[in-house]
Protein backbone atom coordinates (compact mmCIF):
# COMPACT_ATOMS: atom_id res chain seq x y z
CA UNK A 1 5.24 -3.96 34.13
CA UNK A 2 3.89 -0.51 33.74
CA UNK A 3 2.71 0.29 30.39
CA UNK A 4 3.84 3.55 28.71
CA UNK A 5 1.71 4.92 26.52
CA UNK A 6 3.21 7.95 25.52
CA UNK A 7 4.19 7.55 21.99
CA UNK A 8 8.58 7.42 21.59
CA UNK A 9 10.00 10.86 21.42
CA UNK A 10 12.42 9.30 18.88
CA UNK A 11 9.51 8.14 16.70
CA UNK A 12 7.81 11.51 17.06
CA UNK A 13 10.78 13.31 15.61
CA UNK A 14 11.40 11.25 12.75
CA UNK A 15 7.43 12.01 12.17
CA UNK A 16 7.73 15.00 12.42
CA UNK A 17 10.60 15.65 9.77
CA UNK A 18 8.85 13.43 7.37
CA UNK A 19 5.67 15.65 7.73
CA UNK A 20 7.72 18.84 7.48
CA UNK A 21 9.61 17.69 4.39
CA UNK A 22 6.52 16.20 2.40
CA UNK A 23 4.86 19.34 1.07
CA UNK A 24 7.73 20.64 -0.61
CA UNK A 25 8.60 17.29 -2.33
CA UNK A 26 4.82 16.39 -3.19
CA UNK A 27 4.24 19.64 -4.60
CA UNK A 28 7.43 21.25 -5.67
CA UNK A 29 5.48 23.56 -7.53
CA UNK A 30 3.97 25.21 -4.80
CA UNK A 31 6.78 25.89 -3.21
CA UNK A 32 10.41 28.04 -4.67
CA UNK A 33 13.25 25.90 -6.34
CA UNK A 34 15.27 25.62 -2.50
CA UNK A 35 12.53 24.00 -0.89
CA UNK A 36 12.82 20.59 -2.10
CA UNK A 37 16.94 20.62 -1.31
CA UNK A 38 15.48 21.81 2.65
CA UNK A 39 13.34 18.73 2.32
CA UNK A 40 15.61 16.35 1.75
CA UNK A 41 17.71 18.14 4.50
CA UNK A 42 15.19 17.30 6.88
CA UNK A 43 15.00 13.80 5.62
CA UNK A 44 19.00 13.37 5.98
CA UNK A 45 18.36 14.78 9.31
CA UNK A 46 15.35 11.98 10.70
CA UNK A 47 18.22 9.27 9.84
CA UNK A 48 20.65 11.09 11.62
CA UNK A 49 18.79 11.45 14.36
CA UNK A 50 17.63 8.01 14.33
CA UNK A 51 21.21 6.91 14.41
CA UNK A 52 22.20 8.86 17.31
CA UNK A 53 19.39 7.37 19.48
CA UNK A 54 18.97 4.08 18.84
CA UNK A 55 22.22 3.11 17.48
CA UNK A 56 21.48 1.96 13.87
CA UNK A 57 20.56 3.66 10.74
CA UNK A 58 17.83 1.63 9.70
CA UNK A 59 15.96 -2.35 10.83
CA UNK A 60 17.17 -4.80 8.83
CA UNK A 61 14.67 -6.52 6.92
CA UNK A 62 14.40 -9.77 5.01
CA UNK A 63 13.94 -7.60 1.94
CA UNK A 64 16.28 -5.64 2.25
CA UNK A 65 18.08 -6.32 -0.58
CA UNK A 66 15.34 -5.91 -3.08
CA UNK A 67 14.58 -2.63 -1.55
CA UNK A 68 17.70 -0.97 -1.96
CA UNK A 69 18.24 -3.18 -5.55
CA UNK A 70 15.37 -0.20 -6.22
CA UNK A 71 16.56 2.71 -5.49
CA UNK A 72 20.10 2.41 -5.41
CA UNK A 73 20.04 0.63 -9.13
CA UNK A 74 16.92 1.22 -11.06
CA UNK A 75 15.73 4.78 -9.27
CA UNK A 76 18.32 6.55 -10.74
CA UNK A 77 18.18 4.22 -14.40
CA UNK A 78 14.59 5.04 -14.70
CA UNK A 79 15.00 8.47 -14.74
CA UNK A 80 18.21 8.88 -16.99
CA UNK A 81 16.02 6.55 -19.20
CA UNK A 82 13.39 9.33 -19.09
CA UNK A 83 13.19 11.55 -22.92
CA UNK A 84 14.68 14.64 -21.34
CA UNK A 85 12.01 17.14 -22.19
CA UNK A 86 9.82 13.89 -20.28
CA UNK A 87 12.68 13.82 -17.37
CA UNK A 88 11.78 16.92 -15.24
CA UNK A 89 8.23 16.56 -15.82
CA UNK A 90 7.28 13.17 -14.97
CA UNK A 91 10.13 11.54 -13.76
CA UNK A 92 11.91 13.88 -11.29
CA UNK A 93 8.42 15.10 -9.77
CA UNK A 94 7.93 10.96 -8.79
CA UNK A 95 11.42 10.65 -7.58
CA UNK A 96 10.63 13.36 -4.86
CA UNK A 97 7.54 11.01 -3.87
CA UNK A 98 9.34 7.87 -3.91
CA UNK A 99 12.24 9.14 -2.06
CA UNK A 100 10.16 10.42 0.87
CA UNK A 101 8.21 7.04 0.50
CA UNK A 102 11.61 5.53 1.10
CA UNK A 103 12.44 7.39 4.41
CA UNK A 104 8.84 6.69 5.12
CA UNK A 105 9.12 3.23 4.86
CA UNK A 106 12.61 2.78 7.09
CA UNK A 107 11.02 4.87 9.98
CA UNK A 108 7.93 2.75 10.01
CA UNK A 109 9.58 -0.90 10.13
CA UNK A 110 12.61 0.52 12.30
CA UNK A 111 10.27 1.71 14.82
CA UNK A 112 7.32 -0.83 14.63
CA UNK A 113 9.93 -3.44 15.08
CA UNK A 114 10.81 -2.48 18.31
CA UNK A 115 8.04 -3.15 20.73
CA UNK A 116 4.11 -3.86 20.22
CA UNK A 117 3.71 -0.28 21.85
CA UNK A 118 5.11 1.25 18.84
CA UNK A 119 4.20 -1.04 15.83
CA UNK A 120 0.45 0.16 17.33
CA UNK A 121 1.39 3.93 17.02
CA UNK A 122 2.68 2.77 13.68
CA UNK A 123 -0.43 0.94 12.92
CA UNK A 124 -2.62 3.93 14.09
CA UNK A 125 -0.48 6.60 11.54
CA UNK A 126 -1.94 3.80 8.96
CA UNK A 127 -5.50 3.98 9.56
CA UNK A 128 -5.35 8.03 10.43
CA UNK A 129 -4.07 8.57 6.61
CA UNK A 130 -6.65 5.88 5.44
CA UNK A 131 -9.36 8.25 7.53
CA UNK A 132 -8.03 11.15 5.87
CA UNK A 133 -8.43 9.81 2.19
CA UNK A 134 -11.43 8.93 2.75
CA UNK A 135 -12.75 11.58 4.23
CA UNK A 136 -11.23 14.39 1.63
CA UNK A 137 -11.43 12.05 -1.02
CA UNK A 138 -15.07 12.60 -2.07
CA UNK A 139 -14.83 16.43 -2.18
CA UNK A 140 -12.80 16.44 -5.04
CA UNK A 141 -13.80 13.39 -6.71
CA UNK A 142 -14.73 12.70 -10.76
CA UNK A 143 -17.31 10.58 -9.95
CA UNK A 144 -18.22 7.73 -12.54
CA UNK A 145 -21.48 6.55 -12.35
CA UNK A 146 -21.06 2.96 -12.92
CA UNK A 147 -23.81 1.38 -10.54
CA UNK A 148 -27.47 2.50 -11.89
CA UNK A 149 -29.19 4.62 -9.16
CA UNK A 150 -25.86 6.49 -7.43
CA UNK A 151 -25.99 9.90 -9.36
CA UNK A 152 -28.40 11.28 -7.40
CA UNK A 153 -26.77 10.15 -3.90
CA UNK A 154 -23.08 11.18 -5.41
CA UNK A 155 -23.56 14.48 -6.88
CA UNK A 156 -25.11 15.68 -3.83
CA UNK A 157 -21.85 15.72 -2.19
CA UNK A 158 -20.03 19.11 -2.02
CA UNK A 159 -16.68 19.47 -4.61
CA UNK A 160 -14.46 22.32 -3.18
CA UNK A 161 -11.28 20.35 -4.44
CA UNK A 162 -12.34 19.55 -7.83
CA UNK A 163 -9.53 21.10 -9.74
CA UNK A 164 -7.18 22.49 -6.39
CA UNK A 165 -4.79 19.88 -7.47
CA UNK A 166 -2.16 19.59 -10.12
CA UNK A 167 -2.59 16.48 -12.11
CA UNK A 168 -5.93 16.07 -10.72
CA UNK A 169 -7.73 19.11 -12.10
CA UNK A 170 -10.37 16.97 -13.27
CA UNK A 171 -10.74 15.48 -9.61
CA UNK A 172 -9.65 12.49 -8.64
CA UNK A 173 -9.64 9.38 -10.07
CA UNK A 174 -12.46 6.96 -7.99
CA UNK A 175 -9.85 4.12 -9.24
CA UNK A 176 -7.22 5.01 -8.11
CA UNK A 177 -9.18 6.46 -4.46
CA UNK A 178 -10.01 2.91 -4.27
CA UNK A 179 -7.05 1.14 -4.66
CA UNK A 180 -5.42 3.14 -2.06
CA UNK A 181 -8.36 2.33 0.90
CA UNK A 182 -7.33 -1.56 -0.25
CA UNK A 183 -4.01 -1.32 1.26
CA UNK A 184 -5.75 -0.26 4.66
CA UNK A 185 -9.23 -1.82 4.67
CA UNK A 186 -8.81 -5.53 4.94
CA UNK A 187 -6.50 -4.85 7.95
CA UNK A 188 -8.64 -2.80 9.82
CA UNK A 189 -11.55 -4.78 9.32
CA UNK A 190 -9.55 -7.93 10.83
CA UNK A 191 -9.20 -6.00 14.45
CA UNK A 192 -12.22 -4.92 14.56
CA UNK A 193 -14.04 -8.41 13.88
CA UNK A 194 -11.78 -9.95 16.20
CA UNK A 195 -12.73 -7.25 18.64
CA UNK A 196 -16.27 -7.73 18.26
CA UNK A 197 -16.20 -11.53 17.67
CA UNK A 198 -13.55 -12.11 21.22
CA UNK A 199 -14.97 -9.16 23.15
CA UNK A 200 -12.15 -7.99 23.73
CA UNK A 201 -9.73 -5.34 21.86
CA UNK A 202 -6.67 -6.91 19.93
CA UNK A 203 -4.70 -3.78 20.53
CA UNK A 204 -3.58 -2.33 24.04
CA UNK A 205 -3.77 1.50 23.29
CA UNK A 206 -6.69 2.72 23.80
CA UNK A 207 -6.70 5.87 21.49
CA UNK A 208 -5.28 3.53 18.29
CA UNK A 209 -8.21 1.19 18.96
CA UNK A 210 -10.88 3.90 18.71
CA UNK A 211 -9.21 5.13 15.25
CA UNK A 212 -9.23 1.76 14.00
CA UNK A 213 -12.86 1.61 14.74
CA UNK A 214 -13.71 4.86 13.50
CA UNK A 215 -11.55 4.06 10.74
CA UNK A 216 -13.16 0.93 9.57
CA UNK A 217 -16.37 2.03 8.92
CA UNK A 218 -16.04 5.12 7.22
CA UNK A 219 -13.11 3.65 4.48
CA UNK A 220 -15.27 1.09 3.85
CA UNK A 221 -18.01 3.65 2.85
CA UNK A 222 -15.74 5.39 0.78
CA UNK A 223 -14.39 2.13 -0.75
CA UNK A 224 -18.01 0.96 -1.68
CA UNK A 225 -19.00 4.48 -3.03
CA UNK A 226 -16.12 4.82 -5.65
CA UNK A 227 -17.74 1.78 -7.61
CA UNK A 228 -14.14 0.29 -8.66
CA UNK A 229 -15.14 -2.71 -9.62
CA UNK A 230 -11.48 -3.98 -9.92
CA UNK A 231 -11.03 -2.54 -6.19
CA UNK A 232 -14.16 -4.39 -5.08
CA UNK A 233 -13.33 -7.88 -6.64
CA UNK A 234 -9.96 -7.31 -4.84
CA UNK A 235 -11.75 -6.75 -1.50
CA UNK A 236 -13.90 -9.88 -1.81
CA UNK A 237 -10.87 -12.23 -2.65
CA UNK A 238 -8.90 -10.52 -0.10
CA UNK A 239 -11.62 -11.25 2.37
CA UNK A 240 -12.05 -14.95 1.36
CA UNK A 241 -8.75 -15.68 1.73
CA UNK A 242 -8.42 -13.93 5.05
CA UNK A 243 -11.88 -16.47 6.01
CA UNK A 244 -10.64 -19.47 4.63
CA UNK A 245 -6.27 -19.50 4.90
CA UNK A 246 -6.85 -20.59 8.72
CA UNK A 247 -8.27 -23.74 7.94
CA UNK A 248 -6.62 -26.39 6.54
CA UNK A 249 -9.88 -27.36 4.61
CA UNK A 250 -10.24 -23.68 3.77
CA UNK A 251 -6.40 -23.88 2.38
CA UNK A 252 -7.44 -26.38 0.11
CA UNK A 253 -10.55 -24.68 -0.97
CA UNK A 254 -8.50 -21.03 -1.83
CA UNK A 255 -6.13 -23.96 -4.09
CA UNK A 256 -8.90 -25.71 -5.90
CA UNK A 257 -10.63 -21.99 -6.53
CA UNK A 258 -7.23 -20.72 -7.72
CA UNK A 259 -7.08 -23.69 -9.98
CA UNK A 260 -10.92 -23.00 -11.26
CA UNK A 261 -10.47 -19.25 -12.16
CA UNK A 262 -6.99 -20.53 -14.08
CA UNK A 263 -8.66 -22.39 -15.76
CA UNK A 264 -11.96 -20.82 -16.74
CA UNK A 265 -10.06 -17.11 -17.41
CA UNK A 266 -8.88 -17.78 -21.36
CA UNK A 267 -13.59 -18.27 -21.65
CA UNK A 268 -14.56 -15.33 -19.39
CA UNK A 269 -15.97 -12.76 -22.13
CA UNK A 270 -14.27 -9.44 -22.93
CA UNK A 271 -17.58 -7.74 -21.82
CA UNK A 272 -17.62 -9.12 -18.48
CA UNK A 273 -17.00 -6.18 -16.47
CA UNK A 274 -19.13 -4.27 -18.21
CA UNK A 275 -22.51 -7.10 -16.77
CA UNK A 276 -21.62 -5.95 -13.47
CA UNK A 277 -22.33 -2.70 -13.62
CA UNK A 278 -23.02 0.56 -15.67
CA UNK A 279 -20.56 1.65 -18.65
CA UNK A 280 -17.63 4.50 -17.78
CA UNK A 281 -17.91 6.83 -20.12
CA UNK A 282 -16.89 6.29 -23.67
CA UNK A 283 -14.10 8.73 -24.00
CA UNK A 284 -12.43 7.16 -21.06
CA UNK A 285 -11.98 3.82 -22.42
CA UNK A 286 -11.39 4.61 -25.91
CA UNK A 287 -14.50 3.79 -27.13
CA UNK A 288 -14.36 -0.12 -26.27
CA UNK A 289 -15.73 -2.20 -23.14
CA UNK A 290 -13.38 -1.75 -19.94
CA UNK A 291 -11.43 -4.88 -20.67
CA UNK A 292 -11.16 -4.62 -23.90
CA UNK A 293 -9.71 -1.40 -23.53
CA UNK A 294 -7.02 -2.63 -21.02
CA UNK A 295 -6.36 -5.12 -23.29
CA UNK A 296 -5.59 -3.09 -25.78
CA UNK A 297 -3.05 -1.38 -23.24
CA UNK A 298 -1.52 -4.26 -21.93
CA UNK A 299 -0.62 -4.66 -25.57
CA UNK A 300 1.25 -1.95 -26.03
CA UNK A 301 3.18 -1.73 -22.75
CA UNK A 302 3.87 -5.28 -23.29
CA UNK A 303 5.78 -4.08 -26.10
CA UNK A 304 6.85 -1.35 -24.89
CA UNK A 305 8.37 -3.66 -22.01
CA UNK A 306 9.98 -6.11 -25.10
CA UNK A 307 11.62 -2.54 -26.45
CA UNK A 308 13.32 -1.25 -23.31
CA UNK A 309 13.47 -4.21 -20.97
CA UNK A 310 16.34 -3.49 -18.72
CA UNK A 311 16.00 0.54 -18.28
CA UNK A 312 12.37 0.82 -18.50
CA UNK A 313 11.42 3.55 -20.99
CA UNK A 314 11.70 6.15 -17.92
CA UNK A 315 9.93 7.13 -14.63
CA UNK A 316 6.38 7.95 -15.48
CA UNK A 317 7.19 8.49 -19.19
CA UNK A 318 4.57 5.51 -20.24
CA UNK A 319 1.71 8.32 -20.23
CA UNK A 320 3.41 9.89 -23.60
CA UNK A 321 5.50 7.58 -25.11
CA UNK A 322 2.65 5.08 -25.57
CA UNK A 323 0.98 7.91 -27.77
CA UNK A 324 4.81 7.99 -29.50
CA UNK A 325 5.51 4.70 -30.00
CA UNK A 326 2.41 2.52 -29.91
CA UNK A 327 -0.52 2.19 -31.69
CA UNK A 328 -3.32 2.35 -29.17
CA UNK A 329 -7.08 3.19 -29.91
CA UNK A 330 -7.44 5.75 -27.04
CA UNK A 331 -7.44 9.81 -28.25
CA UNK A 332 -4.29 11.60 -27.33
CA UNK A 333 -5.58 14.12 -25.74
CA UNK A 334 -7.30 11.81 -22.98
CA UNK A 335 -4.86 11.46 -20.09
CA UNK A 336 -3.63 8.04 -19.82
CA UNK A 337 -1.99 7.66 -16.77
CA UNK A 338 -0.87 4.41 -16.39
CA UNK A 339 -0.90 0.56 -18.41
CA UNK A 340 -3.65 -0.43 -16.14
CA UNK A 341 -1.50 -3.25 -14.39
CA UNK A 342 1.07 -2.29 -11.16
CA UNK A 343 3.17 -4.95 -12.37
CA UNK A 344 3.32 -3.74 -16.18
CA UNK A 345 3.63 -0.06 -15.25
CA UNK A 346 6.66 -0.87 -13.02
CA UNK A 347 8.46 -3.29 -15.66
CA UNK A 348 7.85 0.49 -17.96
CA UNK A 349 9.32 2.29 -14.93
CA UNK A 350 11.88 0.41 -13.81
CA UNK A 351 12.52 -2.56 -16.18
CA UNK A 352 12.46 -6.22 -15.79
CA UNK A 353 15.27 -6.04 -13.13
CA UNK A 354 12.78 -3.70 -10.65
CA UNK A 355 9.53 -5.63 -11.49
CA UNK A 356 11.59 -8.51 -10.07
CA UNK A 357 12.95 -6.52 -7.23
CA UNK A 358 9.19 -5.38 -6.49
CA UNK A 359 8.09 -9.32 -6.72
CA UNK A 360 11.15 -10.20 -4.31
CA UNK A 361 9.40 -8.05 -1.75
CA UNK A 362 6.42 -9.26 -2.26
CA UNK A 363 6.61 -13.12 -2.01
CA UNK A 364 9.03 -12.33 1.07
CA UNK A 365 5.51 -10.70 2.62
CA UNK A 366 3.76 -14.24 2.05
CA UNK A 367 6.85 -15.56 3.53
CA UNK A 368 6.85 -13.85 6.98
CA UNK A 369 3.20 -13.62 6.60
CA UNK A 370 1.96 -17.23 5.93
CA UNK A 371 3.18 -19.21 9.63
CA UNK A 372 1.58 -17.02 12.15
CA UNK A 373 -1.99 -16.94 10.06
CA UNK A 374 -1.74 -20.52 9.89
CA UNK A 375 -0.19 -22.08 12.35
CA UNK A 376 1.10 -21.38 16.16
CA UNK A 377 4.60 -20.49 16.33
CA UNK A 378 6.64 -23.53 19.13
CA UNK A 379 6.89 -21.13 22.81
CA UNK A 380 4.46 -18.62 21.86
CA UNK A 381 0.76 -18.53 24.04
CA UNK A 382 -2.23 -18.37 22.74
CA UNK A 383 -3.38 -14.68 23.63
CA UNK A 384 0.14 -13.61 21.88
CA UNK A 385 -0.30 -15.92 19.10
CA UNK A 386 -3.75 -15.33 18.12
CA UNK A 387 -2.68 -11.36 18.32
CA UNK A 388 -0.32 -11.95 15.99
CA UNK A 389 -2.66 -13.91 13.49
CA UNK A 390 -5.24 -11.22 13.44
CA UNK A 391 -2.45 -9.02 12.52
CA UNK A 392 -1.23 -11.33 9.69
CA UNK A 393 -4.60 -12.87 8.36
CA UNK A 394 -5.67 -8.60 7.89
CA UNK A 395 -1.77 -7.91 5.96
CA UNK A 396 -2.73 -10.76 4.03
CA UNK A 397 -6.28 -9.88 2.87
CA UNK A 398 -4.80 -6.49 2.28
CA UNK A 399 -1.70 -7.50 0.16
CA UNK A 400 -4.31 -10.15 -1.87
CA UNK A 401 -7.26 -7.59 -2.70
CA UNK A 402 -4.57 -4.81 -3.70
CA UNK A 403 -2.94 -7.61 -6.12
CA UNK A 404 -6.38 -8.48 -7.47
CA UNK A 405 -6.80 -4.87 -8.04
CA UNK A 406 -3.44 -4.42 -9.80
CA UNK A 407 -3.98 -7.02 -12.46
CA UNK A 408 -6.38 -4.30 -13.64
CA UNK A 409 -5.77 -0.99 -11.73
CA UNK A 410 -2.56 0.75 -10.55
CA UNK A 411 -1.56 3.25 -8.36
CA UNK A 412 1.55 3.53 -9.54
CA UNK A 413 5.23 3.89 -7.82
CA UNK A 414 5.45 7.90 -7.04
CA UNK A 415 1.79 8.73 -6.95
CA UNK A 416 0.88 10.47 -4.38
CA UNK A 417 -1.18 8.05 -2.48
CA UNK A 418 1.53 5.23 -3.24
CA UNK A 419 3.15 5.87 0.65
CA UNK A 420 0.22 3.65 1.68
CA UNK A 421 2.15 1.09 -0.16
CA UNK A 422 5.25 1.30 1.62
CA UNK A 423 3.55 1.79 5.19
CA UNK A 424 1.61 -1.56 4.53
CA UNK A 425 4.60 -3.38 3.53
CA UNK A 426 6.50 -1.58 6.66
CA UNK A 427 4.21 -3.16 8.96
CA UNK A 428 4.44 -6.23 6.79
CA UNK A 429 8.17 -6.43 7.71
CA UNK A 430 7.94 -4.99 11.04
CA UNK A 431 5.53 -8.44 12.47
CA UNK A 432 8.10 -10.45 11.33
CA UNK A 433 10.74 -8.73 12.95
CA UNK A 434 7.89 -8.66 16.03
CA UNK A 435 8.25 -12.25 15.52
CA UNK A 436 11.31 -14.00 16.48
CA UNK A 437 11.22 -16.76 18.13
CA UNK A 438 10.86 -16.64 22.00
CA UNK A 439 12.85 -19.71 22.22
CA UNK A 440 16.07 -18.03 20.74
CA UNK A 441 15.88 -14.95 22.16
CA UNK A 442 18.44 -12.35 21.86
CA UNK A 443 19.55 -11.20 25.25
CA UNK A 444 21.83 -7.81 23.38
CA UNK A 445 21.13 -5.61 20.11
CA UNK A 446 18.26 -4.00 18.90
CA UNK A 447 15.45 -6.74 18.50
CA UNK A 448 16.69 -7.60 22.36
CA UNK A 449 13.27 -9.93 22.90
CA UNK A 450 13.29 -10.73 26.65
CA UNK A 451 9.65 -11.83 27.44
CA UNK A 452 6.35 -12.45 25.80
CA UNK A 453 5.06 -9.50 27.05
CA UNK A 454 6.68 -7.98 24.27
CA UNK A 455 4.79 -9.75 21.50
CA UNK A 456 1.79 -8.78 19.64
CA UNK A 457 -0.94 -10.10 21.57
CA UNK A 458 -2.18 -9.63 25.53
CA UNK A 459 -0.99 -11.66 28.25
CA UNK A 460 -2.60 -15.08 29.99
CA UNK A 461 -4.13 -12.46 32.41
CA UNK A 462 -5.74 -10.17 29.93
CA UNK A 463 -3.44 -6.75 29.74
CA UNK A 464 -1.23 -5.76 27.68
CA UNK A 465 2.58 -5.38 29.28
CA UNK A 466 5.45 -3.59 27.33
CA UNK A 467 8.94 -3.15 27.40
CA UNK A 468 10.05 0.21 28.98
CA UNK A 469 11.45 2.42 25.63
């Protein structure tokens, strides 16, 4: 069967109106007090037209019900939670994000879900906007010199964004920069290793396998010159598991380490992080070591989570009410962003109930992502299956080192950079969907699977057949 490599005009579209509707709802400053209603027009307007072409409004998912839990319940509790002076400056600004992250995140797993042709046009978006960040990133970046000898390498780079952005006018955060190239990283790294290792390239496009490879490289510069060192032990347990979870030796080894760290945390000392490398800067920890200052956080928005457990105390609200509320050693003036833990700052946002729904979605990832990194799936070749596996073993390294990185780090639900998130949870979904089971196939509907040419994965003879969009 022919292969068409033309990208789906359906898919396009839907791209299109995202891109079109994502200025005025990431920066609804820029723009007058109509364009954000427009926006959302054009977002109404890619599910519409996604309807009227394929049929359905959206994939169905096996987290779907978390998902929409999210936004349908807690979105709109977080933000009536939100102080109202608070409310239209922290909180509705984020919903704009996370509702565009939302459409986002249906057009990726609808579409990738369909055919390998298209969950590679999905995965090439992915490592485009990982390119991107790390390629503007550094230009506008508030370096921290935590490694001895980098200030002379990284203030050499040009700034002509330092200060262009709202929120960021101090540049941006080399955290936070970091923690974003995690979700991407890990992934592309897989497909290119098992390109180099097999000879052969894992993906049948052409163009998305020269961005992957162009990709890897330079977000792994950018990853390694931020200096997070919660991004970079995140990255090396991402990238053990992804060596070892294929072995059934290995398996046991990731347990027993798992059980070591457990055990050995409660002795680690508070200065730990501070051995590795260089000191931040004083005033942005507060005047303590880095983990004692996040301690000291996670302390108060540990209460702050005891105090407002089912509504969260608003959208985004955690940067001021801590300074309200809670006790905390840090001057208020200093911008404190975040509890320095994904999982604490969404309990803030959203309350217990959407820290659960965000947990939901994430042990339904290890679900659909532990069987084909471990094991071949019963009907399923080799060349498909071990396609597949690259895929998984690089989702998996990814959703490990950005979990590392959030026991210490966040970037948080509605930042700007959180869509790589989404997109990494959308192709999460979209393999499993890419998945079923060749030896149930459904001969109607939307996931119609009707050969194995339409799994990830090449053919006994070496190329890559598709089905016919």
């Amino acid at each position: 069967m022919r292969v068409n490599r033309r990208i789906d005009p359906t898919f396009a579209v839907e791209l299109l109106l995202l891109a079109l509707a994502a200025p005025a709802l990431y920066f609804p400053g820029w723009f007058p007090a109509w364009a954000p209603y427009a926006a959302f027009g054009a977002l109404v307007a890619g599910w519409v037209w996604r309807r009227w072409r394929l049929g359905v409004w959206y994939a169905p998912t096996p987290a779907d019900w978390p998902i929409f839990f999210l936004f349908a319940v807690m979105l709109p509790v977080a933000v009536w939670a939100a102080p109202g002076p608070l409310r239209q400056q922290y909180s509705i600004p984020r919903t704009y994000i996370l509702l565009w992250n939302f459409c986002l995140f249906w057009t990726v797993v609808t579409h990738a879900s369909r055919s390998r042709q298209s969950a590679e046009w999905a995965l090439g978006g992915f490592a485009l906007n990982a390119l991107g960040i790390a390629l503007v990133a550094p230009l506008g970046m508030n370096w921290l010199y935590k490694f001895h000898g980098a200030e002379r390498a990284l203030s050499a780079i040009p700034s002509p964004l330092l200060g262009v952005f709202q929120g960021a006018e101090s540049g941006f955060h080399p955290n936070q920069v970091a923690g974003t190239l995690l979700y991407a990283f890990p992934l592309l790294l897989a497909i290119t290793t098992a390109d180099a290792i097999h000879r052969r390239r894992t993906l049948a496009s052409r163009l998305v396998t020269w961005v992957v490879w162009v990709s890897t490289p330079v977000v792994g510069l950018a990853l390694l010159l931020a200096q997070s060192r919660s991004a970079l032990l995140g990255l090396i347990v991402g990238l053990a598991v992804m060596a070892l979870l294929p072995w059934r030796r290995g398996r046991w080894a990731l347990v027993v380490g798992v059980a070591v760290l457990l055990a050995a945390a409660p002795f680690a000392p508070l200065d730990l992080v501070d051995v590795i490398g260089g000191s931040p800067p004083a005033e942005a920890l507060g005047g303590t070591s880095t983990l004692g200052f996040r301690e000291d956080v996670w302390t108060q928005a540990i209460m702050g989570i005891y105090d407002f457990p089912f509504t969260g105390m608003g959208l985004n609200t955690f940067r001021e009410v801590v300074f309200l509320l809670y006790p905390i050693g840090v001057n208020p003036t200093y911008n404190l962003g975040h509890a320095h833990n994904f999982f604490l700052q969404t309990a803030l946002d959203f309350g217990v109930p959407g820290l659960i729904a965000v947990l939901a979605i994430y042990m339904t990832a290890v679900v659909v992502l532990y069987p084909p990194a471990t094991r071949r799936e019963e009907g399923v070749s080799p060349a498909a299956w071990g396609g597949r596996r690259v895929w998984a073993l690089g989702l998996i390294g990814a959703l490990v080192a950005q979990t590392v990185y959030s026991q210490l780090d966040a970037v948080t639900m509605g930042a700007k950079t959180n869509f790589m998130w989404w997109w990494m949870f959308g192709l999460v979904l979209s393999l499993s969907n890419l998945s079923l089971r060749l030896s149930e196939p459904r001969s109607t509907g939307f996931y119609a699977v009707s050969s194995e040419s339409e799994e990830l994965g090449f053919s006994r003879s070496g190329s890559a057949s598709l089905r016919s969009e």
